[in-house]
C-alpha atoms as a PDB file:
ATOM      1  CA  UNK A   1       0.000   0.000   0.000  1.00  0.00           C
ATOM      2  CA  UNK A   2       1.572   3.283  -0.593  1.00  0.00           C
ATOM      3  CA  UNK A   3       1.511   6.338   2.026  1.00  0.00           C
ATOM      4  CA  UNK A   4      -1.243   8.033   0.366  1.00  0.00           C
ATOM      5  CA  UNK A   5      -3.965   5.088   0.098  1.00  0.00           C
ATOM      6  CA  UNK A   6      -2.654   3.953   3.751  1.00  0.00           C
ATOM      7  CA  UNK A   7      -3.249   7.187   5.073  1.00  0.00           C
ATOM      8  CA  UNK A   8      -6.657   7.695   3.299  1.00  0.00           C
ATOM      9  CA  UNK A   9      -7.494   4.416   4.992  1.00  0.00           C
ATOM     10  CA  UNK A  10      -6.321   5.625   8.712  1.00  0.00           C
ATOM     11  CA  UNK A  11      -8.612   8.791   7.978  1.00  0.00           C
ATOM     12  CA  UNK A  12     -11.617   6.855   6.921  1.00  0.00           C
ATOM     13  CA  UNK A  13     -11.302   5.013   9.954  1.00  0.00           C
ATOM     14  CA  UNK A  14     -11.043   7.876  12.208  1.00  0.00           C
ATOM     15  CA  UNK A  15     -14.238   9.508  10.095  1.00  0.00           C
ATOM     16  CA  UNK A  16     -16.167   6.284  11.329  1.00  0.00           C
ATOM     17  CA  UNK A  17     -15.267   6.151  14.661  1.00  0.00           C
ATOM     18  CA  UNK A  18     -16.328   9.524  14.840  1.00  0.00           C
ATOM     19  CA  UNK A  19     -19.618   8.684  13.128  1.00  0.00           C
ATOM     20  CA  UNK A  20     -20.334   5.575  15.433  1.00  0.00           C
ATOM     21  CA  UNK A  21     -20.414   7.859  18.472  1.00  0.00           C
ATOM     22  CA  UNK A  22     -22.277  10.605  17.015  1.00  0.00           C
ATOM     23  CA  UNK A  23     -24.909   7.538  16.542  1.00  0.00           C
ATOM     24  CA  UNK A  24     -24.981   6.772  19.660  1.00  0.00           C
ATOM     25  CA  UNK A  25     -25.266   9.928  21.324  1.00  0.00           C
ATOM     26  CA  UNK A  26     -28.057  10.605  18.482  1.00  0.00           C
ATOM     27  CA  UNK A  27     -29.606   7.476  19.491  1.00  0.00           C
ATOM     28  CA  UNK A  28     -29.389   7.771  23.732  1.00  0.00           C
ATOM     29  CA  UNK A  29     -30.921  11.208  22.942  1.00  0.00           C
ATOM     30  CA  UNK A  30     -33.667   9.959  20.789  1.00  0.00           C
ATOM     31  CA  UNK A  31     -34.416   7.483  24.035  1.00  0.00           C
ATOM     32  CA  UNK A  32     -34.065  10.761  26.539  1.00  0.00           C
ATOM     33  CA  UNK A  33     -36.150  12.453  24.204  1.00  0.00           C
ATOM     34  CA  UNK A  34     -38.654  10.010  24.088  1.00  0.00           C
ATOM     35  CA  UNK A  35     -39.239   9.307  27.720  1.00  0.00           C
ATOM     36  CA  UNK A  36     -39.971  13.422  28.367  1.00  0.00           C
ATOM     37  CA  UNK A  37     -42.532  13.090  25.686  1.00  0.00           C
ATOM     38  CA  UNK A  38     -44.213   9.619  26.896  1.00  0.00           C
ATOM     39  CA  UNK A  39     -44.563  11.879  29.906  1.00  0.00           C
ATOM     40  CA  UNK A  40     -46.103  14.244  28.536  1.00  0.00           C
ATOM     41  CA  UNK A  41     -48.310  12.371  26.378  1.00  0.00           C
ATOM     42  CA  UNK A  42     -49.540  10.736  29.981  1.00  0.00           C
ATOM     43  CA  UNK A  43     -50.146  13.928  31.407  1.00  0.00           C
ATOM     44  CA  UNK A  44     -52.108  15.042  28.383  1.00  0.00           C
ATOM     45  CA  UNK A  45     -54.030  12.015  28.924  1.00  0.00           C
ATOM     46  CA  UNK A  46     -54.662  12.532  32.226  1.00  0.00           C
ATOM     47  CA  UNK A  47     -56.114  16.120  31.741  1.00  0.00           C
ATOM     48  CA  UNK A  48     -57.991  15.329  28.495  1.00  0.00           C
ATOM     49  CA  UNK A  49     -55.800  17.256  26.154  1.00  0.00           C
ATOM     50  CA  UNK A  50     -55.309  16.490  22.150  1.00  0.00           C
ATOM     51  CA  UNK A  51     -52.365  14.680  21.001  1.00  0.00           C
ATOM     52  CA  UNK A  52     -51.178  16.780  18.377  1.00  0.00           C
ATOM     53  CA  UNK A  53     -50.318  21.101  19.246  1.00  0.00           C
ATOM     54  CA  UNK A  54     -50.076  22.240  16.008  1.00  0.00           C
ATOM     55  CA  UNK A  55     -49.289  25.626  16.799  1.00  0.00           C
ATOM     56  CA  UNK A  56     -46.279  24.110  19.355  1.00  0.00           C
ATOM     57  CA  UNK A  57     -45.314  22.063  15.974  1.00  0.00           C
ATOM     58  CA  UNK A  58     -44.953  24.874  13.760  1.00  0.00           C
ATOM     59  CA  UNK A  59     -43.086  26.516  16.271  1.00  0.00           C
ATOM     60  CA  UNK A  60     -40.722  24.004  16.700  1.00  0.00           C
ATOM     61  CA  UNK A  61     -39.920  23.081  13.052  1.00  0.00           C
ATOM     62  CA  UNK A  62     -39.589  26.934  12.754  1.00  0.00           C
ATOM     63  CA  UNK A  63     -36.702  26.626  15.270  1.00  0.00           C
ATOM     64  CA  UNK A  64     -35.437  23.166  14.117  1.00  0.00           C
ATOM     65  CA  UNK A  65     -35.021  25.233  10.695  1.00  0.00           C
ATOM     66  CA  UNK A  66     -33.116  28.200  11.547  1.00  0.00           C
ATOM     67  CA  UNK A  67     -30.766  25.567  13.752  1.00  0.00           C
ATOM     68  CA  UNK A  68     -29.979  23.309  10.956  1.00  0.00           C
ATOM     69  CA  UNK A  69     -29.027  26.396   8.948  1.00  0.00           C
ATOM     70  CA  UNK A  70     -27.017  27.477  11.652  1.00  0.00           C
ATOM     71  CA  UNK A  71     -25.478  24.075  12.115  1.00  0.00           C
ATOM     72  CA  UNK A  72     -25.270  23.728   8.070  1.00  0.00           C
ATOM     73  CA  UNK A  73     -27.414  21.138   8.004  1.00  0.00           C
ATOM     74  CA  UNK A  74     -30.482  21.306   5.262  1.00  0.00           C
ATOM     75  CA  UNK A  75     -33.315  22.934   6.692  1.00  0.00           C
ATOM     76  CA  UNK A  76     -35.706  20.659   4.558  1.00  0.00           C
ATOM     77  CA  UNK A  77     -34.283  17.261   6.104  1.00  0.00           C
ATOM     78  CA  UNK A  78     -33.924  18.650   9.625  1.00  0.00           C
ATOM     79  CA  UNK A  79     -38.147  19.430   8.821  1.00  0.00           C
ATOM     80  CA  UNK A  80     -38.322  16.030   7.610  1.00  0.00           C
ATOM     81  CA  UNK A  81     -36.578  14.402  10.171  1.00  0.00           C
ATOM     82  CA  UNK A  82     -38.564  16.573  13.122  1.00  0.00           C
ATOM     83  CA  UNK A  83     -41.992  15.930  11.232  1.00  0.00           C
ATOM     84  CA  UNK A  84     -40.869  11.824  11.956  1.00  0.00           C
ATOM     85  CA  UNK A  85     -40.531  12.504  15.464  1.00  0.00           C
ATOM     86  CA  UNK A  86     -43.555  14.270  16.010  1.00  0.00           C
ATOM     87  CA  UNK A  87     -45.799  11.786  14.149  1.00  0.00           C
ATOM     88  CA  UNK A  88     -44.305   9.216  16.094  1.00  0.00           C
ATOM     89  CA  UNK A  89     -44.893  10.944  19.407  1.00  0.00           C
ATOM     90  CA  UNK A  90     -48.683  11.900  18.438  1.00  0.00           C
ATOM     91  CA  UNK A  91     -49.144   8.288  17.654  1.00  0.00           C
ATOM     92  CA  UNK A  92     -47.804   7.800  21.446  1.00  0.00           C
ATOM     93  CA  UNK A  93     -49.989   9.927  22.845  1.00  0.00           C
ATOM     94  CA  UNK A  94     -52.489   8.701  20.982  1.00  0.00           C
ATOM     95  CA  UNK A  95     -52.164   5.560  22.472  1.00  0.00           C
ATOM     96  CA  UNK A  96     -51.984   7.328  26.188  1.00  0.00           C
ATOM     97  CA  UNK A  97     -55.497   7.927  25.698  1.00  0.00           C
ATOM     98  CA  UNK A  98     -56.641   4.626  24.461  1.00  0.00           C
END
C-alpha cells in the first residue's frame, strides 16, 4: 500500500469512529427524548388534552429550521426528520389515551 492510500485508509477510519459515536449519542438522545414526551403524552391524557399542538409544531420546526441552517445542516431534512418525530410521538400519545 503506498503512504497516500494507507493514510486515506487511517482517515476513513477515524471519520467512522467519529460517526459511530455521534450515533450513539443521536440514538441515547432519541431514548431521553422520548421518555420526556411519553410523559407528557400521559399527562395530556390525564387532563384530556389532544395529542397533536399544532401551533407548538410549527413553532418548533420553525426553530429546528433556523438551527440546521445554523449548524449547516439542510433545513428541509432537519423538517423532515422533526416531522418523523412528532408523528411518532402523536401516535404515542395517541395511544396514552386509548
Amino acid at each position: 500500500m503506498t503512504d497516500a492510500v494507507s493514510r486515506a485508509a487511517e482517515l476513513l477510519k477515524e471519520h467512522r469512529e467519529s460517526i459511530d459515536r455521534l450515533d450513539a449519542i443521536l440514538v441515547y438522545t432519541l431514548g431521553e427524548r422520548f421518555k420526556h414526551t411519553q410523559a407528557v403524552g400521559k399527562l395530556k391524557a390525564a387532563h384530556d388534552l389532544p395529542p397533536s399542538d399544532p401551533a407548538r409544531e410549527a413553532k418548533q420546526i420553525a426553530r429546528l429550521e433556523d438551527l440546521a441552517d445554523r449548524a449547516d445542516l439542510d433545513p428541509d431534512f432537519a423538517k423532515k426528520f422533526l416531522n418523523f418525530i412528532i408523528a411518532e410521538v402523536i401516535q404515542h400519545h395517541k395511544k396514552h389515551q386509548e
